[in-house]
Protein backbone atom coordinates (compact mmCIF):
# COMPACT_ATOMS: atom_id res chain seq x y z
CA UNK A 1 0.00 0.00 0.00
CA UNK A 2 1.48 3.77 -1.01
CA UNK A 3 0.41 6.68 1.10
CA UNK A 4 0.09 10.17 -0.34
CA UNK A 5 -0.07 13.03 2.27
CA UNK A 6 -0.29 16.44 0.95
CA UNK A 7 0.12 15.39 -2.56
CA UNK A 8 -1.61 17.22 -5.57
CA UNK A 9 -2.98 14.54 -8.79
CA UNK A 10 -4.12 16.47 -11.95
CA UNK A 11 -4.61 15.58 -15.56
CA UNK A 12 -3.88 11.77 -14.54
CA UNK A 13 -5.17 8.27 -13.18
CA UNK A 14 -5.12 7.31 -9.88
CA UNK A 15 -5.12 3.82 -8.43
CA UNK A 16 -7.27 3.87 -5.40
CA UNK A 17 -7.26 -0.38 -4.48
CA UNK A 18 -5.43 -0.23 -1.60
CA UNK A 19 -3.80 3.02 -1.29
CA UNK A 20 -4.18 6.10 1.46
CA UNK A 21 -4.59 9.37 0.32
CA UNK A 22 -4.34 12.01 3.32
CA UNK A 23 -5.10 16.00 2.42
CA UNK A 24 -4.48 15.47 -1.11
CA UNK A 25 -5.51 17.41 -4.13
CA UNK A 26 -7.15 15.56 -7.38
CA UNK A 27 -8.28 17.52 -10.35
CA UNK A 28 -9.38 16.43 -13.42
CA UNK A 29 -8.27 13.00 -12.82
CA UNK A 30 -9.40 9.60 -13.47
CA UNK A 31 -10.36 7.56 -10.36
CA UNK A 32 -9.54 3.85 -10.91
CA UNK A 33 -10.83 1.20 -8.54
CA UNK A 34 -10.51 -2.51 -8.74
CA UNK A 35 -12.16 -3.91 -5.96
CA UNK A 36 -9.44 -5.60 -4.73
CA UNK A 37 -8.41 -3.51 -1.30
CA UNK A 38 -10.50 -0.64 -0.20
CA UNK A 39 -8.38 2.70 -0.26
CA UNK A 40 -8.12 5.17 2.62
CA UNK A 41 -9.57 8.69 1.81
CA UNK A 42 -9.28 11.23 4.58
CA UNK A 43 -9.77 14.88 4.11
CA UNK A 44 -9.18 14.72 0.54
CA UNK A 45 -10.36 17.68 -2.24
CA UNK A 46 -11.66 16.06 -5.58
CA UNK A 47 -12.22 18.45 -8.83
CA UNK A 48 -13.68 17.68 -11.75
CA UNK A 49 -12.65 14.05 -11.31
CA UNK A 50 -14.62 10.82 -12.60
CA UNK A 51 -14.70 7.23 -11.21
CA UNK A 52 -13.09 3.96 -13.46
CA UNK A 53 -14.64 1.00 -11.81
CA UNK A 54 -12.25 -2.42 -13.38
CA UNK A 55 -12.94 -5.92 -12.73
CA UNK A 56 -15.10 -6.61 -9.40
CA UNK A 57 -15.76 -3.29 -9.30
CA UNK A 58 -17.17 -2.68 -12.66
CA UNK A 59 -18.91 -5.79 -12.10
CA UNK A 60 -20.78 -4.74 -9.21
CA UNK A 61 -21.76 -1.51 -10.14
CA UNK A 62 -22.87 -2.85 -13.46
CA UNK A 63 -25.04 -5.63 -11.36
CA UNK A 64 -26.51 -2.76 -9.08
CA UNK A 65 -27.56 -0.59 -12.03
CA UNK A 66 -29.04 -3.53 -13.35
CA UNK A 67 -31.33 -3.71 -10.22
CA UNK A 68 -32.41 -0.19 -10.35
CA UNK A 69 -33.43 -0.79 -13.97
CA UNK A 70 -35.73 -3.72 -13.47
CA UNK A 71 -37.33 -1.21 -10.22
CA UNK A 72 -35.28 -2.48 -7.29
CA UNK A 73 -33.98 0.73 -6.93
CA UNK A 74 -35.12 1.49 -2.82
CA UNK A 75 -33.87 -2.17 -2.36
CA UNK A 76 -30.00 -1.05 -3.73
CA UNK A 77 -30.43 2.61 -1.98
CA UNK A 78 -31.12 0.18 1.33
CA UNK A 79 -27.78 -1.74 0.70
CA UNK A 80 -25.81 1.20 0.61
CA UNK A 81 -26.91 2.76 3.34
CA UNK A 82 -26.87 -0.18 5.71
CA UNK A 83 -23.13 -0.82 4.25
CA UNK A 84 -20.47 -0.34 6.87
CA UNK A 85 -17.56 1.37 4.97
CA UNK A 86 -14.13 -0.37 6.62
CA UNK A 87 -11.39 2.42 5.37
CA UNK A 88 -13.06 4.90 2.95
CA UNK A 89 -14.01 7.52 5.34
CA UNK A 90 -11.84 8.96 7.56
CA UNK A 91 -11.85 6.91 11.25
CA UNK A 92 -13.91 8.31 14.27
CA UNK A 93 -11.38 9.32 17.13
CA UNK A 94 -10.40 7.02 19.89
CA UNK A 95 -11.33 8.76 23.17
CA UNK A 96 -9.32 7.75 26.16
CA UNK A 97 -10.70 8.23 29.80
């Protein structure tokens, strides 16, 4: 896994499986994503940047559109609400007493 603090991405892809990506800067960039590792994205700014789902991914997204078409579309909204991310958004704060 990489880790990017600080960094700025523009004009380019990005490879998201299984990378961190603290305070960074994308714009205009291509977001790929596997669905292989879930990346870490905390406090990140994204401009003008689009989402490339590949393999499991694309498969997934392509089997949850498919549900929406046929009218199953409060049934997928459901799934992704009740979905726990693991890594995507940035961790609560461990409070010691």
């Amino acid at each position: 896994m990489a880790s990017y603090v600080a960094r700025s991405f523009s004009d380019t892809s990005v490879e998201l499986d299984g990378n961190e990506f603290i305070d960074c800067v994308m714009d205009r960039c291509e977001l790929v994503f596997r669905g292989n590792q879930l990346p870490l994205l905390r406090n990140n700014r994204l401009r003008r940047c689009r989402f490339h789902f590949e393999g499991a991914a694309h498969h997934t997204v392509y089997f949850l559109a498919g549900l929406v078409q046929i009218g199953m579309k409060e049934a997928v909204l459901s799934m992704i609400e009740s979905a726990q991310p693991a890594t995507v958004h940035e961790p609560r704060p461990t409070v010691r007493h």
